[in-house]
Protein backbone atom coordinates (compact mmCIF):
# COMPACT_ATOMS: atom_id res chain seq x y z
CA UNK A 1 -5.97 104.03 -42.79
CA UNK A 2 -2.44 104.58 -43.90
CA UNK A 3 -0.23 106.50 -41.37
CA UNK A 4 3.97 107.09 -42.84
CA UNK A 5 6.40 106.89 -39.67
CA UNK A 6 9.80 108.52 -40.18
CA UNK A 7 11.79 105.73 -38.67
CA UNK A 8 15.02 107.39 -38.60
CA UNK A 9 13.41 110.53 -36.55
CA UNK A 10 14.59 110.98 -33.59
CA UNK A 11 17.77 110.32 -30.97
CA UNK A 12 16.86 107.34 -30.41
CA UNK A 13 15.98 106.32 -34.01
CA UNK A 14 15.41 103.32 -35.58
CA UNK A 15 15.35 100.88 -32.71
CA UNK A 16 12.46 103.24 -31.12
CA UNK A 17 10.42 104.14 -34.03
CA UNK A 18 10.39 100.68 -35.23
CA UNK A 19 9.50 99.27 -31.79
CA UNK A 20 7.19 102.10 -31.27
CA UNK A 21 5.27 101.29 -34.90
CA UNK A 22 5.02 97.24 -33.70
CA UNK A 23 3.63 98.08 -30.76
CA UNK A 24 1.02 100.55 -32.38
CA UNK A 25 0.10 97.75 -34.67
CA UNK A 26 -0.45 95.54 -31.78
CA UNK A 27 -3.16 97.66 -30.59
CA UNK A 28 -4.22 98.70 -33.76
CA UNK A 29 -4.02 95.04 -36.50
CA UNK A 30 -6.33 97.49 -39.16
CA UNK A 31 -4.02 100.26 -39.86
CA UNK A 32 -1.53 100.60 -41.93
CA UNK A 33 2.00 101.54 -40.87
CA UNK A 34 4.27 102.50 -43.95
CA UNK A 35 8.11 102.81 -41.87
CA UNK A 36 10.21 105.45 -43.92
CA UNK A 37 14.10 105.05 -43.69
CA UNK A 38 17.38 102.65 -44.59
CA UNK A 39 15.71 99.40 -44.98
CA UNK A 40 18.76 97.20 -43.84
CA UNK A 41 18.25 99.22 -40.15
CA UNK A 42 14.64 98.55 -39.93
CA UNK A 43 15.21 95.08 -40.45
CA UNK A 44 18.04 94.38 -38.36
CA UNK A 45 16.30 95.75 -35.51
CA UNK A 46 13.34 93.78 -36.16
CA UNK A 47 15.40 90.82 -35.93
CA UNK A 48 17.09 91.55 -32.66
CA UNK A 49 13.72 92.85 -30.92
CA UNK A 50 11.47 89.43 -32.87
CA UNK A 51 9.12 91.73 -34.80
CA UNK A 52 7.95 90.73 -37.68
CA UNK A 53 8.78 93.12 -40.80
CA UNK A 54 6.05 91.91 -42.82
CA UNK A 55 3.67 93.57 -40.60
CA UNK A 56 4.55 96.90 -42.18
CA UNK A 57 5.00 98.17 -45.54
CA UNK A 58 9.00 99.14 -45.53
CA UNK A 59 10.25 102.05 -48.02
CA UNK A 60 13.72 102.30 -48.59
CA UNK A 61 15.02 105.63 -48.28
CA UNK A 62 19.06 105.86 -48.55
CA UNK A 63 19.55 109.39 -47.22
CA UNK A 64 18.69 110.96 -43.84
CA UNK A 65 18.31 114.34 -42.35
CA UNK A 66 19.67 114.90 -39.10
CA UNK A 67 19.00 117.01 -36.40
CA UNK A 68 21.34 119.79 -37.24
CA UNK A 69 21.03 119.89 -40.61
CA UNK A 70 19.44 122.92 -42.67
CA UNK A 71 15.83 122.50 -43.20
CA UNK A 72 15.22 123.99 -46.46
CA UNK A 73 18.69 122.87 -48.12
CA UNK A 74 18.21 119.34 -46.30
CA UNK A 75 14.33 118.62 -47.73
CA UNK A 76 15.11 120.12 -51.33
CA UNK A 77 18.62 118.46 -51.39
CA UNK A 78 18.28 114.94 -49.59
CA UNK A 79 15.36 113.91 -52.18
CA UNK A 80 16.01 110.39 -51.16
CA UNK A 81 15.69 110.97 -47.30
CA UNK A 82 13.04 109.54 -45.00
CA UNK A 83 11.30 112.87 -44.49
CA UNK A 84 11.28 113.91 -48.05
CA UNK A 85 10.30 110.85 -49.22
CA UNK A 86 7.77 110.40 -46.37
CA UNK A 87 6.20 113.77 -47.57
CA UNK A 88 5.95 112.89 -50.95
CA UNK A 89 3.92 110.02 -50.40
CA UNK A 90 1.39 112.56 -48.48
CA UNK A 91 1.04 115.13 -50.80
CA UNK A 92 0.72 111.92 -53.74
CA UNK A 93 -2.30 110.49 -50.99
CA UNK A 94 -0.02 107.22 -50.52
CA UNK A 95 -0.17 107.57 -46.82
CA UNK A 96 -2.69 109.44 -44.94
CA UNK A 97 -1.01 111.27 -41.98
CA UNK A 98 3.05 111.48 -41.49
CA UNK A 99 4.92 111.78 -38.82
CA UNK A 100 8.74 112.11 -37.58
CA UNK A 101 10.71 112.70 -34.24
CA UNK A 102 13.18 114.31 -35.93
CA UNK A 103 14.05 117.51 -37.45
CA UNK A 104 11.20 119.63 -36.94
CA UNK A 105 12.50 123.21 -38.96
CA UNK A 106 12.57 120.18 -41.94
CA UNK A 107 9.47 119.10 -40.93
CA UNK A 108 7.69 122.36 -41.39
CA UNK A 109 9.23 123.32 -44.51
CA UNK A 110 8.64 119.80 -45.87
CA UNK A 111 4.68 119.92 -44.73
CA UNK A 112 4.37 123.59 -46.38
CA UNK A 113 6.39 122.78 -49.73
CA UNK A 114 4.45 119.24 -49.72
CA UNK A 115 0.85 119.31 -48.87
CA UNK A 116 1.40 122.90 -48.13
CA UNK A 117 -0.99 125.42 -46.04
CA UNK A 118 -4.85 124.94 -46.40
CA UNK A 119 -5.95 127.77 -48.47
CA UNK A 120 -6.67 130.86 -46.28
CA UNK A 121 -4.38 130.03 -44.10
CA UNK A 122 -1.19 132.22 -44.05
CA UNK A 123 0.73 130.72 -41.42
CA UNK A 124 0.42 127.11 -40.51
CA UNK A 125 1.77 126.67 -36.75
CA UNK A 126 2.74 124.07 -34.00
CA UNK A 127 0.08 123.11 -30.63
CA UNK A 128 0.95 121.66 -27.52
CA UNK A 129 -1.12 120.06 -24.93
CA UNK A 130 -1.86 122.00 -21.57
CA UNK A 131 -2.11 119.51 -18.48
CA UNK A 132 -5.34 120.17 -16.67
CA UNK A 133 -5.77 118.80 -12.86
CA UNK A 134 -10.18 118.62 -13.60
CA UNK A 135 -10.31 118.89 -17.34
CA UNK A 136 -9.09 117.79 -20.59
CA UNK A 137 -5.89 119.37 -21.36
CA UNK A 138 -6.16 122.35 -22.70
CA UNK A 139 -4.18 123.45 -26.01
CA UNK A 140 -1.23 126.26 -26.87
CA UNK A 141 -0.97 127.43 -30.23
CA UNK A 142 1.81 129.00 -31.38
CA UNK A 143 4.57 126.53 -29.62
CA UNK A 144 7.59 127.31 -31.99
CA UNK A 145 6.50 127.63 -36.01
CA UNK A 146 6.20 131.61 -36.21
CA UNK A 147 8.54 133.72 -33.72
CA UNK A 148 6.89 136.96 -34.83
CA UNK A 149 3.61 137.14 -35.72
CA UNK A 150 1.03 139.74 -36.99
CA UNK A 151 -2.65 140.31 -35.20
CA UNK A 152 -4.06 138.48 -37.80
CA UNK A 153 -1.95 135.64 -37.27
CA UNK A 154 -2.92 135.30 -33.75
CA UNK A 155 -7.15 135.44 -34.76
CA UNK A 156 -6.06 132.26 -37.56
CA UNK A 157 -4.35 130.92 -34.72
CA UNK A 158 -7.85 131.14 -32.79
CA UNK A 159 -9.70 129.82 -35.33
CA UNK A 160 -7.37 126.47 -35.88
CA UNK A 161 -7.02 125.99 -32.26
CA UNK A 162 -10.86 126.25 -31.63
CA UNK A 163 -11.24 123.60 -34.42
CA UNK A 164 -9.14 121.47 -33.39
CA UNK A 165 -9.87 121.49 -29.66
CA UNK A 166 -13.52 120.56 -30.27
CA UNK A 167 -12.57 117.69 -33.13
CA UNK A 168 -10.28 116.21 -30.18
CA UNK A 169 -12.72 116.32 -27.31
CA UNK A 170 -16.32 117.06 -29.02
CA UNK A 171 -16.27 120.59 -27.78
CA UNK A 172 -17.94 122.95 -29.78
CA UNK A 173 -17.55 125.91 -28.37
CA UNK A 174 -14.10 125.81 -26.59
CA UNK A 175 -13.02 129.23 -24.75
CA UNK A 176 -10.38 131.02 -26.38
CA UNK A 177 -8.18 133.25 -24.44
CA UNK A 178 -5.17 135.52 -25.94
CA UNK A 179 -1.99 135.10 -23.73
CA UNK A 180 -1.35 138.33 -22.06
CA UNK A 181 0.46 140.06 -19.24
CA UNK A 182 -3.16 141.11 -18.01
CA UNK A 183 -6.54 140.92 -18.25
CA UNK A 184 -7.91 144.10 -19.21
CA UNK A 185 -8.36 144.67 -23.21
CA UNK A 186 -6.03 147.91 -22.95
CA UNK A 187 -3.18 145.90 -21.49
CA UNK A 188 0.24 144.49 -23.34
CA UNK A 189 1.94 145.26 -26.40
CA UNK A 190 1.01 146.79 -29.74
CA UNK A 191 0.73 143.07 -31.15
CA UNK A 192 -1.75 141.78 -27.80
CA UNK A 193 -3.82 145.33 -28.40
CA UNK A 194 -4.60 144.98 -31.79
CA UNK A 195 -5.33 140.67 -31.76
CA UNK A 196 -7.56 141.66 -28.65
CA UNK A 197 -9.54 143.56 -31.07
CA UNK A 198 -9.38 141.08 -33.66
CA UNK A 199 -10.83 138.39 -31.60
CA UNK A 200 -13.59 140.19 -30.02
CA UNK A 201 -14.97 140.85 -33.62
CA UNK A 202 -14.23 137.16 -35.00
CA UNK A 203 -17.28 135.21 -35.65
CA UNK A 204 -16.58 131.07 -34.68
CA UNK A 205 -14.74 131.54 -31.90
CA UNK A 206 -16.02 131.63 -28.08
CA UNK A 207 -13.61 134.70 -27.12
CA UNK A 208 -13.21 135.28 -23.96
CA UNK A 209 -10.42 137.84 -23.62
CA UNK A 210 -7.10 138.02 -22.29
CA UNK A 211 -5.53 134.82 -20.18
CA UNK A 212 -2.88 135.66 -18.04
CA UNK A 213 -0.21 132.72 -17.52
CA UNK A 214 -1.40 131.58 -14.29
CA UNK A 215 -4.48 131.11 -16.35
CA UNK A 216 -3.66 128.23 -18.84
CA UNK A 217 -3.61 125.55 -16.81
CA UNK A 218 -6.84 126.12 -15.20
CA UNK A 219 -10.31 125.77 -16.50
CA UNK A 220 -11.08 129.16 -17.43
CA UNK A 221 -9.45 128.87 -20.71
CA UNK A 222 -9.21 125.86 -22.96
CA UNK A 223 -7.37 126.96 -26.49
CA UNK A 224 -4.57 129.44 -25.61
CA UNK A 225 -3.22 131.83 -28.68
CA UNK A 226 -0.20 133.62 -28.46
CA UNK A 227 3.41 134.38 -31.06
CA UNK A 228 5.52 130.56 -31.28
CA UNK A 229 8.49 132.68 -29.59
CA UNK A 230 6.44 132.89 -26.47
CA UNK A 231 4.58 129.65 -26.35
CA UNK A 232 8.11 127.61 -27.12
CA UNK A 233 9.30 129.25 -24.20
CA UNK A 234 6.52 128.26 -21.96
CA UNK A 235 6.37 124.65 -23.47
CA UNK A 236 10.59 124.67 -22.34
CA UNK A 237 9.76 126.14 -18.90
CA UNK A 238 7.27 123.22 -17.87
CA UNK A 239 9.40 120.61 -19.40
CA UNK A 240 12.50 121.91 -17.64
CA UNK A 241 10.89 122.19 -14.07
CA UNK A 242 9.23 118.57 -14.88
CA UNK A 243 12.44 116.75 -14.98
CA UNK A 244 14.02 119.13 -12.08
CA UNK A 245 11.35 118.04 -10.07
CA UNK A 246 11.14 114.45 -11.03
CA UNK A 247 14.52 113.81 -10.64
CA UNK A 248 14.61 115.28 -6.93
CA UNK A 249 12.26 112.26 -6.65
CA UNK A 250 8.97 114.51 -6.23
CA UNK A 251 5.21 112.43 -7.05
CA UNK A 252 2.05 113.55 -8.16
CA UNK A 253 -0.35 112.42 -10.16
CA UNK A 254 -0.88 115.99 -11.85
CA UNK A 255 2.80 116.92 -11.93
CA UNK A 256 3.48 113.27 -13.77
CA UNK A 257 0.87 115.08 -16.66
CA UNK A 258 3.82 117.39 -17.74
CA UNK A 259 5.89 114.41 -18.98
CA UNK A 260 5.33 114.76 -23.18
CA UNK A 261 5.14 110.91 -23.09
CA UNK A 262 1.25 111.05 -22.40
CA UNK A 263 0.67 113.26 -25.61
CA UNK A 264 2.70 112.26 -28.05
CA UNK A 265 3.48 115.01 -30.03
CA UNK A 266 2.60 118.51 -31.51
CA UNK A 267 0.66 118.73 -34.67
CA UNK A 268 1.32 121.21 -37.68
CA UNK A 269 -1.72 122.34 -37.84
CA UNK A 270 -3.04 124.14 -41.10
CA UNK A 271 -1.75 122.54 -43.84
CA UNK A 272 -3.72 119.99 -46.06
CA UNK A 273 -3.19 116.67 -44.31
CA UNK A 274 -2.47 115.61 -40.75
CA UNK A 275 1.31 115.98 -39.71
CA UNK A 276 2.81 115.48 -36.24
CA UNK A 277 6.52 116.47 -34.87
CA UNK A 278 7.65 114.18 -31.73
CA UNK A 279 10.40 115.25 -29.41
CA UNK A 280 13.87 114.01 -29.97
CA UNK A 281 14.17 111.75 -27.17
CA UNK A 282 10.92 110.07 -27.91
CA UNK A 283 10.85 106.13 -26.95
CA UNK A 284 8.64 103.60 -28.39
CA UNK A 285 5.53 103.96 -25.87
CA UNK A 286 5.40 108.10 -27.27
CA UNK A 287 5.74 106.78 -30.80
CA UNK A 288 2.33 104.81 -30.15
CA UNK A 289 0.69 107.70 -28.81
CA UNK A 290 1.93 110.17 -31.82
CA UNK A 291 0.53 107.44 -34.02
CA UNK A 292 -2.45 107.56 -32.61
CA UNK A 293 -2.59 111.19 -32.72
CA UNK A 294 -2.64 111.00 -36.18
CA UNK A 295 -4.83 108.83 -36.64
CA UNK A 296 -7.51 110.35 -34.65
CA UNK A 297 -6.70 113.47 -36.75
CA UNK A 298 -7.47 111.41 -40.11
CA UNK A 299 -10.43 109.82 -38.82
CA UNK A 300 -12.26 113.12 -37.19
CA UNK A 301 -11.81 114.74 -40.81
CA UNK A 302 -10.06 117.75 -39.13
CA UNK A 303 -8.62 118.98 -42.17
CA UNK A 304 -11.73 118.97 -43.91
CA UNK A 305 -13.52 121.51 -41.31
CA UNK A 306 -10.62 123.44 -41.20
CA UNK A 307 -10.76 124.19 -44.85
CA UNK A 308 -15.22 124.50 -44.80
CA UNK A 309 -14.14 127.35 -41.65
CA UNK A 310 -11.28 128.99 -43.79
CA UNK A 311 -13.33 129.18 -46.65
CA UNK A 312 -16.46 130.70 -44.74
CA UNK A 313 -13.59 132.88 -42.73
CA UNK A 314 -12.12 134.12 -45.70
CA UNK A 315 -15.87 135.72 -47.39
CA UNK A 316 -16.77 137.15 -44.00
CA UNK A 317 -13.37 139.02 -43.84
CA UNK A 318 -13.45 139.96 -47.49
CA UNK A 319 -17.57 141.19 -47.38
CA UNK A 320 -15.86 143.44 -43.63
């Protein structure tokens, strides 16, 4: 297995990508970790930290994007860049799975004009991780890719979410809730209306109506779909009272689940190979973990179910 690292993704980039990768390696001696970026970085800081570069492949890449920069102008005009580069190798099958902790608008636009969206789907989108006190975490799908969204968005949404959910924890029937303000069907906007009747109708997905927000971090709900304006906001919110709380020197085991560290990061999910986004301030342990959740990505053939349920999704909504 062959999983690309942007090493100059990130705040904190190269020193904790590269550190990140070595450690990965560490645990992991039969991957392969191809390290995207200026080569004379990566091996200056493997130098200074006494990792060994031959332990990764090493592509030179002289340009990089940067966190401010435009995403589409940035991908189609820094051809030499880490993240362009990086997602040429995908969509060429050099690498299989890429990821970055850097600019994420660049690193959708690069996953849809590279690999681009698995056919059927019309809008690939971002998940985050739920912390559960009794459970697996649960999962939050749209987190940020599409701020307005049309009913038929949110039932894709379903669909990927419920596939993914039971590829990461061998749930087959995961319970799907739409994010409302209530939990009657008649309740919320135009948009919630209309989805609510999408999803009851939608064959492969364990629908089980509207979750409220005090709902998604309990157990009656494990895949929660709603527009990537709302769920960024709620991804913000926990993050934001996390460190509040942390720093005021509050403990708790389940509190101490909201720090991203434990999950690595979010996956663009519905497009044709596995790509992850990290936050900007990731350190080396996080990098491990989004390496890992890339890997487990390539080796549960994710992608490949997604396009058998797209493809089955797409007659049944074409015979309706």
């Amino acid at each position: 297995m062959r999983i690309g690292v942007d090493a100059m993704g990130g705040d904190f980039a190269p020193l904790e990508s590269v550190k990140g990768a070595a450690a990965s390696l560490k645990l992991h001696p039969s991957w392969t970790i191809v390290l995207y970026g200026l080569e004379s970085e990566i091996l200056s800081i493997c130098g200074s930290e006494q990792i060994d570069p031959k332990g990764f492949e090493i592509v030179h890449c002289s340009e990089v994007i940067g966190m401010g920069d435009h995403p589409v102008k940035s991908i189609t005009g820094k051809t030499d860049s880490s993240l362009a580069v990086g997602f040429r190798h995908l969509a060429e099958g050099k690498i299989d799975a890429f990821l970055s902790a850097g600019n994420t608008g660049a690193m959708l636009v690069g996953a849809l004009m590279s690999v681009k969206a698995i056919e059927g789907v019309s809008r690939p989108c971002l998940t985050s991780l739920l912390p559960r006190e009794h459970k697996n975490p649960g999962l939050l799908l749209d987190v940020g890719a599409n701020s307005d969204v049309k009913p038929e968005h949110l039932q894709q949404f379903a669909l990927l979410g419920s596939l993914y959910y039971a590829a990461l924890y061998k749930d087959n029937y995961p319970k799907v809730g739409l994010l409302n303000l209530g939990e009657e069907a008649e309740k919320g906007s135009i948009l919630t209306k209309a989805a609510h009747a999408l999803l009851a109708q939608t064959d492969g997905i364990n629908f089980v109506g509207n979750a409220e927000g005090r709902d998604i971090f309990g157990e009656e709900v494990d895949v929660v779909v709603c527009d990537g304006f709302t769920g960024n906001i709620i991804i913000k919110v926990c993050e934001g009272m996390y460190y509040r709380l942390a720093k005021r020197g509050v403990q708790d085991d389940y509190l101490d689940k909201f720090n991203f560290k434990h999950y690595g990061g979010s996956t663009i999910i519905g497009v044709n190979a596995p790509v992850v986004v990290g936050h900007g301030i990731t350190k080396a342990d996080t990098f491990v973990k989004m390496i890992e959740v890339a890997a487990e990505q390539v080796e549960s053939g994710l992608i490949e179910q997604i396009k058998k349920s797209f493809l089955t999704f797409g007659a049944q909504q074409k015979a309706q």
